[in-house]
N, C-alpha and C. Protein backbone atom coordinates (compact mmCIF):
# COMPACT_ATOMS: atom_id res chain seq x y z
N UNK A 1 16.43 2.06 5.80
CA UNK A 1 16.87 0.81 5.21
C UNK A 1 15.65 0.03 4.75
N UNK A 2 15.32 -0.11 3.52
CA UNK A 2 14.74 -1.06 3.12
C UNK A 2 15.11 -2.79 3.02
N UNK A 3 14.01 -3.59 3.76
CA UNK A 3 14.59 -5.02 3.57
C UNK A 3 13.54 -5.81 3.32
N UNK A 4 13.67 -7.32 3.11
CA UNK A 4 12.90 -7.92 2.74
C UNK A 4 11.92 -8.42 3.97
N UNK A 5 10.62 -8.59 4.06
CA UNK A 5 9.35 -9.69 4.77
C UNK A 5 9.92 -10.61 5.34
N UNK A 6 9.92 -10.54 6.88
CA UNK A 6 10.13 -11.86 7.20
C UNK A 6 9.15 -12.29 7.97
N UNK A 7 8.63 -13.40 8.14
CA UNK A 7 7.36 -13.86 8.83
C UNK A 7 7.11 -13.32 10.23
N UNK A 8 8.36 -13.27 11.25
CA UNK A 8 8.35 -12.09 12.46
C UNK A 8 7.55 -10.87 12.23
N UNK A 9 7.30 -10.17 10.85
CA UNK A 9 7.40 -8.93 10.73
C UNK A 9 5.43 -8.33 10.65
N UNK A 10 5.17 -10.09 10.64
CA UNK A 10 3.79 -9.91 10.56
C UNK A 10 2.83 -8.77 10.99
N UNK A 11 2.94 -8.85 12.63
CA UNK A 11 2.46 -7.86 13.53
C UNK A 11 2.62 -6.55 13.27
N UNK A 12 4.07 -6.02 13.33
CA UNK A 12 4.42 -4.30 12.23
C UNK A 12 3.52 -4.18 11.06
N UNK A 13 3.68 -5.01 10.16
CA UNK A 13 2.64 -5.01 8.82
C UNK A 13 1.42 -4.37 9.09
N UNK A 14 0.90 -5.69 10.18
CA UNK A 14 -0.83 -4.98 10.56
C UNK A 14 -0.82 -3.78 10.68
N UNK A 15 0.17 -3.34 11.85
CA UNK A 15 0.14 -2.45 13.16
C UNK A 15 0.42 -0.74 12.02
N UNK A 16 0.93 -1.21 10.93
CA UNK A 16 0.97 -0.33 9.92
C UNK A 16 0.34 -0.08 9.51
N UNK A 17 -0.64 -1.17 8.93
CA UNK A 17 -1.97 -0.94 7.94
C UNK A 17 -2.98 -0.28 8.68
N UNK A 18 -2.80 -0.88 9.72
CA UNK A 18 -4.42 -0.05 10.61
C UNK A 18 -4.11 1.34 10.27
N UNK A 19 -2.93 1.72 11.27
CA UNK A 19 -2.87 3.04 11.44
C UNK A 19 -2.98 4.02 10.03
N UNK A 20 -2.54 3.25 9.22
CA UNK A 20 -1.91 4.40 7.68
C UNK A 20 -3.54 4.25 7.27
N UNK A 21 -4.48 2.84 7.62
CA UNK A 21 -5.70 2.87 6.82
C UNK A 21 -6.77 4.05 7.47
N UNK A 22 -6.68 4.03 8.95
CA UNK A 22 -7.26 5.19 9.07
C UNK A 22 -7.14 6.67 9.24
N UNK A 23 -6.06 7.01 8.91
CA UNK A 23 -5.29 8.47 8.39
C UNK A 23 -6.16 8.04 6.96
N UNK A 24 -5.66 7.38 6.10
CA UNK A 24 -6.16 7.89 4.81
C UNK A 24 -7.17 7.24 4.52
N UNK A 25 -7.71 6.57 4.91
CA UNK A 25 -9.55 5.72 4.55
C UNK A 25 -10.48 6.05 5.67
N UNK A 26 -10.66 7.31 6.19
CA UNK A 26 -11.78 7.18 7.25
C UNK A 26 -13.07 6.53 6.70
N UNK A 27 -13.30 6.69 5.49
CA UNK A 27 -14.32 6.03 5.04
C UNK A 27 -14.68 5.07 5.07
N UNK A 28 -13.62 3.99 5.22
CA UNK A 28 -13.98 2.39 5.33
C UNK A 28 -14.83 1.69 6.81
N UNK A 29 -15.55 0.84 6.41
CA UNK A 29 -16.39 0.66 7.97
C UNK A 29 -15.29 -0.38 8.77
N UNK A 30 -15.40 0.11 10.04
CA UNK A 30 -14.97 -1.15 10.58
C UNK A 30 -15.11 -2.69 10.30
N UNK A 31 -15.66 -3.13 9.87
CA UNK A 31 -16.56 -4.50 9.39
C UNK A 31 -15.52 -4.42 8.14
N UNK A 32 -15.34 -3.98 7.18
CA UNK A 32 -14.01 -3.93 5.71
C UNK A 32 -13.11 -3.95 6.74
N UNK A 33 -12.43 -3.35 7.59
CA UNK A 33 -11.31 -3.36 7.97
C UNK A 33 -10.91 -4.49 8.94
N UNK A 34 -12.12 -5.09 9.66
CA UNK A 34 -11.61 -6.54 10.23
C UNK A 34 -11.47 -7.53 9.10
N UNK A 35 -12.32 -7.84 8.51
CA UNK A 35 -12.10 -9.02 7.32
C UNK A 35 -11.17 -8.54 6.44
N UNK A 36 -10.30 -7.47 6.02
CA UNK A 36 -9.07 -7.25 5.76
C UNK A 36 -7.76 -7.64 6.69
N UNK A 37 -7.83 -7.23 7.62
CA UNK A 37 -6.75 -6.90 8.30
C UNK A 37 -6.83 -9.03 8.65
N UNK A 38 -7.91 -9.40 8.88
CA UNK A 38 -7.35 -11.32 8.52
C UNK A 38 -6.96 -11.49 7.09
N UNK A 39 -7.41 -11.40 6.05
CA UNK A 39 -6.87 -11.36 4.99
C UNK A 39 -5.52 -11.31 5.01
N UNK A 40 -5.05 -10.43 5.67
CA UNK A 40 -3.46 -9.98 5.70
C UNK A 40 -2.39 -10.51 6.33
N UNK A 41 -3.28 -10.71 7.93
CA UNK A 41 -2.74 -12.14 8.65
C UNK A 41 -2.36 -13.45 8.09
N UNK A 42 -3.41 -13.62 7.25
CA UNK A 42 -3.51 -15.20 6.77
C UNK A 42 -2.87 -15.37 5.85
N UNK A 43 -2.90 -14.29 4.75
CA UNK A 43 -2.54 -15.12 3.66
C UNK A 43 -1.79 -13.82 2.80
N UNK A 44 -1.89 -12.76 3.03
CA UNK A 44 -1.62 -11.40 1.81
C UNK A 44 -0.24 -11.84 2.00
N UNK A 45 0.36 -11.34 2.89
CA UNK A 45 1.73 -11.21 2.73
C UNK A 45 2.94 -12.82 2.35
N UNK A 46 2.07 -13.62 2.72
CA UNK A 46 3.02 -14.80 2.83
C UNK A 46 3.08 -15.01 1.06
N UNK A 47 1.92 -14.18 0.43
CA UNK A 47 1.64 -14.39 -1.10
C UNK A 47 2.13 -13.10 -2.48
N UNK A 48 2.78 -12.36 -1.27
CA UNK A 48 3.29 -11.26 -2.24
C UNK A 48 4.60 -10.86 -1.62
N UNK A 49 5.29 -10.06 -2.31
CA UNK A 49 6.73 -9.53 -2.60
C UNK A 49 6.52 -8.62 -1.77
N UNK A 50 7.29 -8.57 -0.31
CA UNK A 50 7.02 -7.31 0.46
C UNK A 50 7.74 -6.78 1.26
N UNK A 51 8.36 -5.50 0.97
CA UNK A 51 9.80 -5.20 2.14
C UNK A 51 9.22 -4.01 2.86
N UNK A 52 9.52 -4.05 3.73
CA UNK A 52 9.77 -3.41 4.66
C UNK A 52 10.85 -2.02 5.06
N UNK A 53 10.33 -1.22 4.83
CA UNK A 53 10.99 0.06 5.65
C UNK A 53 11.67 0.42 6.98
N UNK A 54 12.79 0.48 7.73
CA UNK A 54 12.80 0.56 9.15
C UNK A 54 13.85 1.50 8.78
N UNK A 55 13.66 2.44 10.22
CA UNK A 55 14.29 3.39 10.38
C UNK A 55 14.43 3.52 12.06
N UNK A 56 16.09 3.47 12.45
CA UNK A 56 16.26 3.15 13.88
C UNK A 56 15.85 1.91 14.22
N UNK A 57 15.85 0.78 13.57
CA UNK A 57 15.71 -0.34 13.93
C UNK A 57 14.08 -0.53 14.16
N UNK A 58 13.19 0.19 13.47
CA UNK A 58 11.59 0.26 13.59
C UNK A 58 11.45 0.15 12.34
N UNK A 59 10.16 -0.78 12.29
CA UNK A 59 9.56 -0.92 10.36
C UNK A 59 8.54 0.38 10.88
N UNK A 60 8.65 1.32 9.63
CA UNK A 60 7.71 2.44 9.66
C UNK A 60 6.86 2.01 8.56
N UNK A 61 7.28 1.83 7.52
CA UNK A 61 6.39 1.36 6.28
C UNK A 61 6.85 -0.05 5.57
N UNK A 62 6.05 -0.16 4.52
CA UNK A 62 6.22 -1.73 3.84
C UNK A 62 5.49 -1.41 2.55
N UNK A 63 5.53 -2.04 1.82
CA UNK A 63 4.90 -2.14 0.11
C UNK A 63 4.84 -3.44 0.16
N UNK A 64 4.31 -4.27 -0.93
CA UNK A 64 3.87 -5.25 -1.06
C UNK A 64 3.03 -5.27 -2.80
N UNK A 65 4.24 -6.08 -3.54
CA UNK A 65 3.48 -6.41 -4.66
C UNK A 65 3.09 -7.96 -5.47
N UNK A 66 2.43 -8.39 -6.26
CA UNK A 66 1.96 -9.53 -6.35
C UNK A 66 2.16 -9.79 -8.49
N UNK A 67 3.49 -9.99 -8.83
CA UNK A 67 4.11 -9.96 -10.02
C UNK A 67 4.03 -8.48 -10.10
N UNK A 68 3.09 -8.02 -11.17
CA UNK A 68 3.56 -6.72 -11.55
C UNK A 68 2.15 -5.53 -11.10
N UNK A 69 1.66 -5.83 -9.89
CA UNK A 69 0.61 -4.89 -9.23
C UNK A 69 1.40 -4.48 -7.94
N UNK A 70 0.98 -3.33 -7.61
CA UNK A 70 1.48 -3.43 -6.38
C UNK A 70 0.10 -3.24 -5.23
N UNK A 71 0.41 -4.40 -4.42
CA UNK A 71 -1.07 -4.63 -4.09
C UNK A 71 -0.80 -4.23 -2.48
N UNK A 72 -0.26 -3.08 -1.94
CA UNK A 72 -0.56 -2.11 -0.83
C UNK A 72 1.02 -1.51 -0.21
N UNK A 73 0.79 0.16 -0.47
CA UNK A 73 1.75 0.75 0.22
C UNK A 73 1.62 1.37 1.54
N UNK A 74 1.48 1.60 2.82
CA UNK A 74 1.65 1.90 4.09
C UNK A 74 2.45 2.62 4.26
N UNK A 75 2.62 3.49 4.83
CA UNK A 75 3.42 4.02 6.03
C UNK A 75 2.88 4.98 7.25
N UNK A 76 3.65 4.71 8.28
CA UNK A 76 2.79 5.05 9.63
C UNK A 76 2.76 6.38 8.90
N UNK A 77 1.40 6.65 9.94
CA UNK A 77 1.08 8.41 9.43
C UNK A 77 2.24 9.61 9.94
N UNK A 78 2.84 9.33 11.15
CA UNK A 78 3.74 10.81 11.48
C UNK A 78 4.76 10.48 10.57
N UNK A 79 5.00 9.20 9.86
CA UNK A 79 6.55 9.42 8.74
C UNK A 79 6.10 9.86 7.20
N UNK A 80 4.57 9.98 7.13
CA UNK A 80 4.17 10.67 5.69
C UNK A 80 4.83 11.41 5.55
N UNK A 81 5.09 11.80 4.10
CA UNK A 81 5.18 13.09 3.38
C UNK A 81 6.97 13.36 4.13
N UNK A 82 7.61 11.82 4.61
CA UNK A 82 9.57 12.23 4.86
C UNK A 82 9.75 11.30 3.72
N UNK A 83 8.96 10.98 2.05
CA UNK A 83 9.72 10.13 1.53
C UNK A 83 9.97 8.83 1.88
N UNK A 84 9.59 8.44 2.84
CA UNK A 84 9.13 6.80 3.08
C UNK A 84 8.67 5.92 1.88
N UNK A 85 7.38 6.37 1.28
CA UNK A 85 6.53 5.72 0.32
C UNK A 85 7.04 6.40 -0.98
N UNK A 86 7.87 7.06 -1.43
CA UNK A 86 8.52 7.55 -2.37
C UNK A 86 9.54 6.47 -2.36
N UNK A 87 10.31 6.43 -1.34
CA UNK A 87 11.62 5.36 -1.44
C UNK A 87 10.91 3.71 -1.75
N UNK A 88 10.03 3.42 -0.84
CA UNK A 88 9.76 1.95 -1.46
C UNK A 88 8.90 2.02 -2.58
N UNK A 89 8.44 2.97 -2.89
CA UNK A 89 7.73 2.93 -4.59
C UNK A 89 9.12 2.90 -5.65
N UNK A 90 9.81 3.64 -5.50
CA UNK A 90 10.85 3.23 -6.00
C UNK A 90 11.67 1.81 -6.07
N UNK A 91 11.77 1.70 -5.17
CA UNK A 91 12.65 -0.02 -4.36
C UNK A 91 11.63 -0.92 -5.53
N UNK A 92 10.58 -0.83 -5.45
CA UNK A 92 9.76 -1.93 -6.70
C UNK A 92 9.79 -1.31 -8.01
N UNK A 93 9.77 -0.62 -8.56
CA UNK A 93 9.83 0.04 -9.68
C UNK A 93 11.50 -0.48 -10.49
N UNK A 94 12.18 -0.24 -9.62
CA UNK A 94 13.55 -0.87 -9.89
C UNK A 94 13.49 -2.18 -10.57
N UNK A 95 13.22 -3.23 -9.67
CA UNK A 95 12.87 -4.62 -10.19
C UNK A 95 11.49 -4.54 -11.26
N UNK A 96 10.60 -3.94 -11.93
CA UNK A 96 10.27 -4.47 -13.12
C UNK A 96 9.53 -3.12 -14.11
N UNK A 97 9.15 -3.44 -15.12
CA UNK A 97 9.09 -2.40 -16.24
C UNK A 97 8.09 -1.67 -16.29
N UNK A 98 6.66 -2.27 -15.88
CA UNK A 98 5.73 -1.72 -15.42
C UNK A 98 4.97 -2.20 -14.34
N UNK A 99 4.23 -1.51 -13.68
CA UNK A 99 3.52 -1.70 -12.30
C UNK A 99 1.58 -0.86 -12.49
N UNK A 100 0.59 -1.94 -11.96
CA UNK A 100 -0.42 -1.16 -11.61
C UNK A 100 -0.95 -1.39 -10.38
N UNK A 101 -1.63 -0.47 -10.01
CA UNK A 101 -2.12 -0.71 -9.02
C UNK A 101 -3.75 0.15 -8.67
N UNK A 102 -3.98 -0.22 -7.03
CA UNK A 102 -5.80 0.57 -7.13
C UNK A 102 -5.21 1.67 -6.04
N UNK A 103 -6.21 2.40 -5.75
CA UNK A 103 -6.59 3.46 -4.93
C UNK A 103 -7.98 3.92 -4.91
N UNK A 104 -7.91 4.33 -3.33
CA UNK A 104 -9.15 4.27 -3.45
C UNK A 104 -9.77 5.91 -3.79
N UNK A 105 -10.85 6.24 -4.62
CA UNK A 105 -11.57 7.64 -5.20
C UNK A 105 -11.12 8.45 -4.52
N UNK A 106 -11.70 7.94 -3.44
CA UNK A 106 -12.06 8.96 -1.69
C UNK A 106 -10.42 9.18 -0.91
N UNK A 107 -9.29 8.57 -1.65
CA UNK A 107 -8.19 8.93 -0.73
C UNK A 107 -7.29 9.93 -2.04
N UNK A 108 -8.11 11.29 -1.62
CA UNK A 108 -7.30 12.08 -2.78
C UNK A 108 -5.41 12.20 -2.64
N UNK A 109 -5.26 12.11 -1.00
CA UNK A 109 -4.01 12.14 -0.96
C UNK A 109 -3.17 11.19 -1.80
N UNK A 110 -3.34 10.35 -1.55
CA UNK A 110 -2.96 8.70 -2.17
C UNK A 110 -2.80 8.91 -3.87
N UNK A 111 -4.11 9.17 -4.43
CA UNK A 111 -4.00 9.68 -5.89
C UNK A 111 -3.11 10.10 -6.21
N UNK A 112 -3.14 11.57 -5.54
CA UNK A 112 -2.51 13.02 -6.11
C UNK A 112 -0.70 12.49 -6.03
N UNK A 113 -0.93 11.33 -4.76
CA UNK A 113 0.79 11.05 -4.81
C UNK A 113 1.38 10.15 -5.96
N UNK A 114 0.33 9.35 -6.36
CA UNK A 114 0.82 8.46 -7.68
C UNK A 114 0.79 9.21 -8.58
N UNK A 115 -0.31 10.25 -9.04
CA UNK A 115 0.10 11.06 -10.21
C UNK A 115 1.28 11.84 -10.32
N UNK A 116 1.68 12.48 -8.86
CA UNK A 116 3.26 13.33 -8.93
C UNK A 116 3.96 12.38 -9.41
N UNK A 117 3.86 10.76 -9.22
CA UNK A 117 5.16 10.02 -9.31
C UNK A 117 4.88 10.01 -10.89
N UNK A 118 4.05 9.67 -11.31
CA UNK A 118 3.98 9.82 -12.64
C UNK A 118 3.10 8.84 -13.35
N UNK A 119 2.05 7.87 -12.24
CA UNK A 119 1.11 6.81 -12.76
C UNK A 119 -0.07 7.95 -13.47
N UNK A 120 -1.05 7.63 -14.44
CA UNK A 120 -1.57 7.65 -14.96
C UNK A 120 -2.99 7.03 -14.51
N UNK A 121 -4.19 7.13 -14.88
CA UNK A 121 -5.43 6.81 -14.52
C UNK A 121 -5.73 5.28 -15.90
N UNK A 122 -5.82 4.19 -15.48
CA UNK A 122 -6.34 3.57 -16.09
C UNK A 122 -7.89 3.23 -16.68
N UNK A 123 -8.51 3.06 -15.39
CA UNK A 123 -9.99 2.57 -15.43
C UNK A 123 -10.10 3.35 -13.76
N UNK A 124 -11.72 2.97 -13.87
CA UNK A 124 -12.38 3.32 -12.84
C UNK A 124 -13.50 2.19 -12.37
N UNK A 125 -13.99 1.73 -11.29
CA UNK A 125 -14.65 0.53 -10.62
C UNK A 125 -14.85 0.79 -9.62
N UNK A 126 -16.69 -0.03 -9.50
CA UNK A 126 -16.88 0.41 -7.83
C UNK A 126 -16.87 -1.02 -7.11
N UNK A 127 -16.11 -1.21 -6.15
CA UNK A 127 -16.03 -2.50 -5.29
C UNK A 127 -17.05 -2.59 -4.55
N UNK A 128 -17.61 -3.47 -4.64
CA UNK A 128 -18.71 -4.40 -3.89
C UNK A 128 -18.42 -4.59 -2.21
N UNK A 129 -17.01 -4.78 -2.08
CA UNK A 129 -16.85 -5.34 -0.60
C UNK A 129 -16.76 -4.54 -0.19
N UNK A 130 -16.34 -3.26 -0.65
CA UNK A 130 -15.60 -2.36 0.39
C UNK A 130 -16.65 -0.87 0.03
N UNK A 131 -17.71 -1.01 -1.16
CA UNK A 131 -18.87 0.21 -1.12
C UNK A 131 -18.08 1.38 -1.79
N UNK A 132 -16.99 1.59 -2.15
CA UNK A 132 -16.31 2.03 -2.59
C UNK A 132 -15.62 2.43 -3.99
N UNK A 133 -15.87 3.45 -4.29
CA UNK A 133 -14.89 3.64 -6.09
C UNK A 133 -13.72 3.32 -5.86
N UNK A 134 -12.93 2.65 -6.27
CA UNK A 134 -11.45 2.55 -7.02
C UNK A 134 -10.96 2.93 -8.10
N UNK A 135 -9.91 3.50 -8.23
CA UNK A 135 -9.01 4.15 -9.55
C UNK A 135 -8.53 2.71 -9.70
N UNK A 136 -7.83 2.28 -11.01
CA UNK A 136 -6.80 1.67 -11.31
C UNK A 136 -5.72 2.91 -11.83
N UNK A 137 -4.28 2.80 -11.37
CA UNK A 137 -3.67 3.33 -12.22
C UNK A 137 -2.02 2.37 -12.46
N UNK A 138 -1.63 2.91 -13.74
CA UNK A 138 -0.56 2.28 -14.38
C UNK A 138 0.56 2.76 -14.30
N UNK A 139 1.59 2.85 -14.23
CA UNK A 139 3.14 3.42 -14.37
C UNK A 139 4.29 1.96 -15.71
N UNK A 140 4.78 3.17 -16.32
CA UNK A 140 4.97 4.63 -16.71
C UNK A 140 3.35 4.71 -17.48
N UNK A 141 3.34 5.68 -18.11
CA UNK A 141 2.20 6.06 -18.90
C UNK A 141 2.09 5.13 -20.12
């Protein structure tokens, strides 16, 4: 069941991001991932469009977009690859015509899954905060 953010849901959010960030970002230093993970506390979610995934009455994953980016998909690592992040990439795609978003170089998984869906490579950029290449990519083509 996908549903909408509710301020309760804060803690799952994190408790998501950590886990899904280090399955697929071992690369990031701890030091990026504390001054993120407040970022997220404070202010990400109360500022973007963000539902939530639960299955058995548990949020497993969440998306989160900000007009027409989608600015972070999650899901705990043992529910990868059951269509979790397929279903809420969808769930936003529904509501508007086009969507972009980043990824990071180094998370080929992540890529390779937006290109099956069918995003495209926009640009390429290296972030300052995080030491890191980023893709931009776009959907549809």
């Amino acid at each position: 069941m996908i549903r909408p953010y509710l301020h309760k849901d804060t803690e799952a959010i994190v408790s998501i991001w950590r886990l899904a960030n280090q399955k697929s970002h071992p690369f990031l230093s701890d030091a990026y991932l504390e001054t993120m993970q407040k970022v997220i506390q404070k202010r990400f979610v109360e500022l973007s469009e963000t539902h939530l995934y639960e299955q058995d009455g548990i949020s497993i994953g969440f998306i989160s977009a900000i007009e027409d980016d989608i600015a972070g998909l999650y899901v705990l690592p043992q529910y990868q690859r059951h269509g979790v992040g397929r279903t809420l990439l969808t769930h936003v795609l529904l509501q508007r015509d086009r969507v972009k978003l980043d990824v990071f170089a180094r998370n080929r998984a992540g890529h390779r899954f937006y290109q099956r869906y069918g995003f495209v490579e926009i640009a390429r950029r290296f972030d300052d905060t995080s030491g890191h290449e980023i893709i931009r990519m776009g959907y549809p083509p």
